[in-house]
C-alpha atoms as a PDB file:
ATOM      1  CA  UNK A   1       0.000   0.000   0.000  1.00  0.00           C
ATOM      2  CA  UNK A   2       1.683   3.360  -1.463  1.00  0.00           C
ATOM      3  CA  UNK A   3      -1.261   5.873   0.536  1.00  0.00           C
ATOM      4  CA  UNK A   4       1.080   6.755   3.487  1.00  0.00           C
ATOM      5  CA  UNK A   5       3.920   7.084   1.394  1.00  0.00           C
ATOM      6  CA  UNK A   6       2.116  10.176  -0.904  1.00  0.00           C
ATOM      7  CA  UNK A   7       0.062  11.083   2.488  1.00  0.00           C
ATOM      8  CA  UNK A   8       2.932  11.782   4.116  1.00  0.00           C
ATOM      9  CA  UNK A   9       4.944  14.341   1.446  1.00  0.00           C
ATOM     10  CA  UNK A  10       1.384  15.816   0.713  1.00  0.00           C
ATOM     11  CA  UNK A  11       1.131  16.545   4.432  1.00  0.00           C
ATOM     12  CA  UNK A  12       4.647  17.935   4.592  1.00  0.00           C
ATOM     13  CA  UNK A  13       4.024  20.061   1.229  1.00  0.00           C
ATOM     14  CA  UNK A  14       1.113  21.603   2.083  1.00  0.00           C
ATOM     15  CA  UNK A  15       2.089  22.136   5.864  1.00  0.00           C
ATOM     16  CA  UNK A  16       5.072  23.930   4.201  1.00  0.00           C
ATOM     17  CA  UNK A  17       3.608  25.753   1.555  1.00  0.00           C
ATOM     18  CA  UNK A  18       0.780  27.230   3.648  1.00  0.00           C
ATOM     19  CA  UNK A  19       3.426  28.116   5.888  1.00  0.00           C
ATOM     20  CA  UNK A  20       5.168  29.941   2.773  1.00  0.00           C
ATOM     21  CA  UNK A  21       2.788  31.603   1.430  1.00  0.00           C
ATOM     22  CA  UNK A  22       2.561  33.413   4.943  1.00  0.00           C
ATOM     23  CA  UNK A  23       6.363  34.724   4.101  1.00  0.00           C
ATOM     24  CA  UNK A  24       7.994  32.535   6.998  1.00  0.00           C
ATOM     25  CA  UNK A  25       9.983  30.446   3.564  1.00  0.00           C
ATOM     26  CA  UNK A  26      11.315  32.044   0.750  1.00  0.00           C
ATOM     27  CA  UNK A  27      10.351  31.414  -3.050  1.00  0.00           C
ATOM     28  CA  UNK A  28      13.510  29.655  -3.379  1.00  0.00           C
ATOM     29  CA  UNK A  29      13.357  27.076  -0.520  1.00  0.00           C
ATOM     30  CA  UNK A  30      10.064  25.925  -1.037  1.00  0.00           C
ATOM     31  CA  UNK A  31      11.255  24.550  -4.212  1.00  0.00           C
ATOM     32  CA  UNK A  32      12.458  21.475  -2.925  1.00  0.00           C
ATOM     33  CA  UNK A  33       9.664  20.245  -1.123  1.00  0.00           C
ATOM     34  CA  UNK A  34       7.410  20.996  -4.061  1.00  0.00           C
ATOM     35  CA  UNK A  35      10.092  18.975  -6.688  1.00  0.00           C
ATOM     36  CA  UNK A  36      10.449  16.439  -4.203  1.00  0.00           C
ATOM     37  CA  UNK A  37       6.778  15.840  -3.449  1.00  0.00           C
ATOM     38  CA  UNK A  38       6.447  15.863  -7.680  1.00  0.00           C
ATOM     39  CA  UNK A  39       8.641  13.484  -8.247  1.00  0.00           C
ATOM     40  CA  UNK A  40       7.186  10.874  -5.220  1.00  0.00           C
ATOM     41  CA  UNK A  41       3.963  10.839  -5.819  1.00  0.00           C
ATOM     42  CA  UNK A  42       4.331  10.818  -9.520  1.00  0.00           C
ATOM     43  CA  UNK A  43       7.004   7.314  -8.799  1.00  0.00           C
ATOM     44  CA  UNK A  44       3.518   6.260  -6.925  1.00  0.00           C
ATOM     45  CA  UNK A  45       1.688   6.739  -9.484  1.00  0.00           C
ATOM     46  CA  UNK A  46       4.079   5.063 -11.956  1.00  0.00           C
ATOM     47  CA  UNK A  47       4.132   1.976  -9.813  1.00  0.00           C
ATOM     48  CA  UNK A  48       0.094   1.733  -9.115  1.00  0.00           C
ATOM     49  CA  UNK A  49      -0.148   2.114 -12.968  1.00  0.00           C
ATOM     50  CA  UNK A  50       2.563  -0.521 -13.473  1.00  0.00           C
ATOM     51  CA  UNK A  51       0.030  -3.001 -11.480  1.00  0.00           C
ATOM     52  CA  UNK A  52      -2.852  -1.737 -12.599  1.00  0.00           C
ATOM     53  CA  UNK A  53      -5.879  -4.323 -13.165  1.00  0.00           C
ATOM     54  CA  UNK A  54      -8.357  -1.966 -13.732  1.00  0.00           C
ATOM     55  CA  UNK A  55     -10.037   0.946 -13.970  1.00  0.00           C
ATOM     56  CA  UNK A  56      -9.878   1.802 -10.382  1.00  0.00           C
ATOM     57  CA  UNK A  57      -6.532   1.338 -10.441  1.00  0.00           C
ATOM     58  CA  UNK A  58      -6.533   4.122 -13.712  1.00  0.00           C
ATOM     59  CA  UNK A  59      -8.315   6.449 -11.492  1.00  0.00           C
ATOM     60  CA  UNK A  60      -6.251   6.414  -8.591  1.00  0.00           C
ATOM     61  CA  UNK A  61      -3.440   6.879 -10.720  1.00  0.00           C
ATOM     62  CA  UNK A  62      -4.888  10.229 -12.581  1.00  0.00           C
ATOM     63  CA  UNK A  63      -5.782  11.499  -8.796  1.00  0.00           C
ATOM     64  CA  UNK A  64      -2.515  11.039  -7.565  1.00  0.00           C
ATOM     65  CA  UNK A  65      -1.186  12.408 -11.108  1.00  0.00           C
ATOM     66  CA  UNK A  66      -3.222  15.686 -10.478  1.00  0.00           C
ATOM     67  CA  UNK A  67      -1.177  16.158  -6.946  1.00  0.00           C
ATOM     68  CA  UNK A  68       1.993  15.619  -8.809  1.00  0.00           C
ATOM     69  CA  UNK A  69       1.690  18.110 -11.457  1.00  0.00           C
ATOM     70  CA  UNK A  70       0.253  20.720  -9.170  1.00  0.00           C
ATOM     71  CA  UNK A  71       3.468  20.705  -6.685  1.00  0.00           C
ATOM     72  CA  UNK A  72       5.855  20.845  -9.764  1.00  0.00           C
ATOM     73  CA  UNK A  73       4.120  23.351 -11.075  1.00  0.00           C
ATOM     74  CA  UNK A  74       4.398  25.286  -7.685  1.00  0.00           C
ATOM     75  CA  UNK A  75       8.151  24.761  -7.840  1.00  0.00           C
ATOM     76  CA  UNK A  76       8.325  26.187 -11.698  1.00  0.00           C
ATOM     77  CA  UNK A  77       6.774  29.227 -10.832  1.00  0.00           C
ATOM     78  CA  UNK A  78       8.852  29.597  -7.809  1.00  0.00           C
ATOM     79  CA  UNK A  79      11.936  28.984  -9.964  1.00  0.00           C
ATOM     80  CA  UNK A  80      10.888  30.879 -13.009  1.00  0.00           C
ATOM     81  CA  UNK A  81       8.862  33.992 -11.295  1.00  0.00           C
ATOM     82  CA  UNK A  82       5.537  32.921 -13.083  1.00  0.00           C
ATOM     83  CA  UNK A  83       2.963  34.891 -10.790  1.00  0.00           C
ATOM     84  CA  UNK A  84       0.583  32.023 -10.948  1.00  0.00           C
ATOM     85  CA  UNK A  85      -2.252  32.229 -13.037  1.00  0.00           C
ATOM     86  CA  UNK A  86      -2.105  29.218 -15.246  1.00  0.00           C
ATOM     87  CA  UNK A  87      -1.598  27.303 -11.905  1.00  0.00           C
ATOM     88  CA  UNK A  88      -5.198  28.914 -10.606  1.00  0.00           C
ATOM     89  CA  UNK A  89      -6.771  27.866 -13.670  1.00  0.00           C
ATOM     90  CA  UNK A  90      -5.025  24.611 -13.616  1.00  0.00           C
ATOM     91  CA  UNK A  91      -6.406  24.133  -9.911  1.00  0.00           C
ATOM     92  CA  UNK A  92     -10.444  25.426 -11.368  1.00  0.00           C
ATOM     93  CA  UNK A  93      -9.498  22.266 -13.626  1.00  0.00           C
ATOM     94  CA  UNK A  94      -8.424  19.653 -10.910  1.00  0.00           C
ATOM     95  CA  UNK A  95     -11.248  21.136  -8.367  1.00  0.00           C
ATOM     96  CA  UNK A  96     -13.674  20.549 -10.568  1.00  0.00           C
ATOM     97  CA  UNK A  97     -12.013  16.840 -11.480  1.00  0.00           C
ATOM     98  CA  UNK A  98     -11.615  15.640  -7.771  1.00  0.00           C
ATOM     99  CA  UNK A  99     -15.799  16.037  -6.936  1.00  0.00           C
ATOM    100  CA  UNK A 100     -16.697  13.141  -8.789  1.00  0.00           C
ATOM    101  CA  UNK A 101     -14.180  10.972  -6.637  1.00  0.00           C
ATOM    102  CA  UNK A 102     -15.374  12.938  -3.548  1.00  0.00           C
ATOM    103  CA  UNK A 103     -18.964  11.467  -4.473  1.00  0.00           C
ATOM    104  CA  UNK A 104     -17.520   7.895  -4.781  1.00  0.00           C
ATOM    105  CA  UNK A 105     -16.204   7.831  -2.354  1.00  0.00           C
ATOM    106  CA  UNK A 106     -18.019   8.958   0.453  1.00  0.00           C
ATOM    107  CA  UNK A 107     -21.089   7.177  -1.346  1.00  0.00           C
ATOM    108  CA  UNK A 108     -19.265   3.840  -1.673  1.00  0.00           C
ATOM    109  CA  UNK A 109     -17.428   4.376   2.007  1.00  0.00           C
ATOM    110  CA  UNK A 110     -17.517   1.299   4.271  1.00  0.00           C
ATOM    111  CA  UNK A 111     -14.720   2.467   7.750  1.00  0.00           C
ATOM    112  CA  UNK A 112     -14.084   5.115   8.855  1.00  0.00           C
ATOM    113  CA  UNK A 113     -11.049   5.464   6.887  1.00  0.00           C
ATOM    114  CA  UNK A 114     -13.038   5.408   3.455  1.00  0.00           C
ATOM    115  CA  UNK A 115     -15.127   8.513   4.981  1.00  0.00           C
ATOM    116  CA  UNK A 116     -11.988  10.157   5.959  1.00  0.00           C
ATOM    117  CA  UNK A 117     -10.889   9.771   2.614  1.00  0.00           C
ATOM    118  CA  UNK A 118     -14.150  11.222   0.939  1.00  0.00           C
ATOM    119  CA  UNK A 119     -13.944  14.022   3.263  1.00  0.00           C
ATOM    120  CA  UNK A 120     -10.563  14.383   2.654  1.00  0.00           C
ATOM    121  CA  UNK A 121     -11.323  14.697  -1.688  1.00  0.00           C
ATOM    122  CA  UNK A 122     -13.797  17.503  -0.713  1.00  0.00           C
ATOM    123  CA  UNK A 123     -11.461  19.430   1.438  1.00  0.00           C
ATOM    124  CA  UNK A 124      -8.827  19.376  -1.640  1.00  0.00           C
ATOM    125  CA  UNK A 125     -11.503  20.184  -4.383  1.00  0.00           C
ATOM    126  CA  UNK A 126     -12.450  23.510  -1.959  1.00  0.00           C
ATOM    127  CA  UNK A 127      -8.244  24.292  -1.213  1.00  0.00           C
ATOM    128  CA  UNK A 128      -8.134  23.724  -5.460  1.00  0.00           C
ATOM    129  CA  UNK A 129     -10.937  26.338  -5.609  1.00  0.00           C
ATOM    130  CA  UNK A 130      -9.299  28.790  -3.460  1.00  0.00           C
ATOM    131  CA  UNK A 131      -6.335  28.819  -5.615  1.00  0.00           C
ATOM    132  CA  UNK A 132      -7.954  29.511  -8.468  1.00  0.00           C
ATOM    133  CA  UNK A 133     -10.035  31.988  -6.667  1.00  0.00           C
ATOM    134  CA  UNK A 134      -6.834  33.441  -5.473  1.00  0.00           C
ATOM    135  CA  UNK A 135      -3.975  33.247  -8.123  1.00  0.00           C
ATOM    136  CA  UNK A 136      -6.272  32.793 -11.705  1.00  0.00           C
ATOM    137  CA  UNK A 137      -9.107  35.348 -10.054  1.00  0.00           C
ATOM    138  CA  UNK A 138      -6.747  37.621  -8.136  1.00  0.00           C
ATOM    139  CA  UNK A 139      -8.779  37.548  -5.097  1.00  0.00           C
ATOM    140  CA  UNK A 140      -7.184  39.021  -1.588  1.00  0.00           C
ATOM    141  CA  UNK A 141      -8.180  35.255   0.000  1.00  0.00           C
ATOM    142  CA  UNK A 142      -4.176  34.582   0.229  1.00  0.00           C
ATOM    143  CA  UNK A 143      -4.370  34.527   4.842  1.00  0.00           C
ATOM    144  CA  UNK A 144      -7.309  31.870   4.054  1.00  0.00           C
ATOM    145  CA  UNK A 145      -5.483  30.004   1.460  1.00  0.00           C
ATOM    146  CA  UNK A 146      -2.601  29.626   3.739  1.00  0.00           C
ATOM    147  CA  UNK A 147      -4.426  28.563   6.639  1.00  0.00           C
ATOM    148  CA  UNK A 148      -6.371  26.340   4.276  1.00  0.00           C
ATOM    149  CA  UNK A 149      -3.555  25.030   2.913  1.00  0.00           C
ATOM    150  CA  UNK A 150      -1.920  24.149   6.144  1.00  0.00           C
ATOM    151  CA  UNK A 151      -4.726  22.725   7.657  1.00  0.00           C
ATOM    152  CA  UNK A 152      -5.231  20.420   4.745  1.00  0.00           C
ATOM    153  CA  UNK A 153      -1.933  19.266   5.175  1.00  0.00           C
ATOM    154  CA  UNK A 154      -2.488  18.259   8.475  1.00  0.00           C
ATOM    155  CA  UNK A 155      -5.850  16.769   9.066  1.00  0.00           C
ATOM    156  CA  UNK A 156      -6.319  14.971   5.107  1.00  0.00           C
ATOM    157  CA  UNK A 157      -2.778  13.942   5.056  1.00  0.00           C
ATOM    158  CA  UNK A 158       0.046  13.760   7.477  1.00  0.00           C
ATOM    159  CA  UNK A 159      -1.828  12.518  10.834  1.00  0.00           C
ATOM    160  CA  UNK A 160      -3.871   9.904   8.588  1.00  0.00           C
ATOM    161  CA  UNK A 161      -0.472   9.233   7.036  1.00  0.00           C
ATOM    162  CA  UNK A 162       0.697   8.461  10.440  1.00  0.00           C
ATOM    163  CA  UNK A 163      -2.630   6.917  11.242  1.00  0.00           C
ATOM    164  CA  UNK A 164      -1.812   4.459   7.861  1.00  0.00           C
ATOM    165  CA  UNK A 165       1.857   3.655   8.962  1.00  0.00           C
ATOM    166  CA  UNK A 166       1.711   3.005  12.238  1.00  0.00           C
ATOM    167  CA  UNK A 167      -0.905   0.284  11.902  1.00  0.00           C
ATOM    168  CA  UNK A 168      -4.541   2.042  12.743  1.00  0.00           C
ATOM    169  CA  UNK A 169      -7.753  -0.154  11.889  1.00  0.00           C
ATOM    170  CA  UNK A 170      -8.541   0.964   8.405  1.00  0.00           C
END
């Protein structure tokens, strides 16, 4: 199971760049955890599409895929001084992508960790919307995208990553 491995550099990434965007980490340094979240959940992906039986397995893989490309894009325009707008509309895109597995899931959920996780696809589709709303739309929700942001990090990823690893009843 590959979910606490891409739980647990989402966590960190968004913990991190909600803490950025409140100027406590340069442009520069958040870089790294952005290319190196990327590249790990896009390896995830590669595997789970390596095994992949079915069409479930596709999906999970263009979920995880929409993570990936988000966080490398968020270290390109920290890297070239983009100011963001393509990203915003990319994030309208992936917002609007992530409901329908939101749905699924929480309509198909069984444990509590299935809810969690349909929670969890809602909470991203809103953070997606608030980036567009902030850096396609220009709107002065930055202090609430941050706190968003971190939040998210915390409570849909790195504490159920922990949860996940450290042998929790799923």
């Amino acid at each position: 199971m590959l979910l606490p491995l891409s739980l647990l550099f989402v966590g960190a990434v968004l913990m991190l760049n909600g803490v950025w965007m409140t100027g406590r980490i340069s442009d520069r340094e958040i870089v790294l955890i952005n290319g190196a979240t990327a590249v790990i959940t896009a390896a995830v992906a590669t595997v789970t599409l390596a095994r992949a039986q079915n069409v479930a397995d596709v999906r999970a893989v263009a979920m995880t895929l929409l993570f990936s490309v988000t966080y490398l894009w968020v270290a390109y325009n920290r890297v070239s001084g983009s100011d963001g707008r393509g990203l915003g509309w990319f994030s309208l895109f992936v917002a609007l992508s992530v409901l329908p597995e939101a749905t699924r899931s929480l309509l198909g959920a069984a444990t509590l960790m299935e809810i969690w996780l349909g929670f969890s696809w809602l909470a991203w589709a809103a953070l997606w919307f608030l980036y567009f709303l902030t850096l396609a739309l220009e709107r002065p929700f930055r202090r609430q995208t941050a706190l968003a942001t971190l939040l998210s990090g915390v409570l849909t990823a790195w504490l159920p990553a922990l949860i996940l690893m450290y042998g929790a009843p799923t």
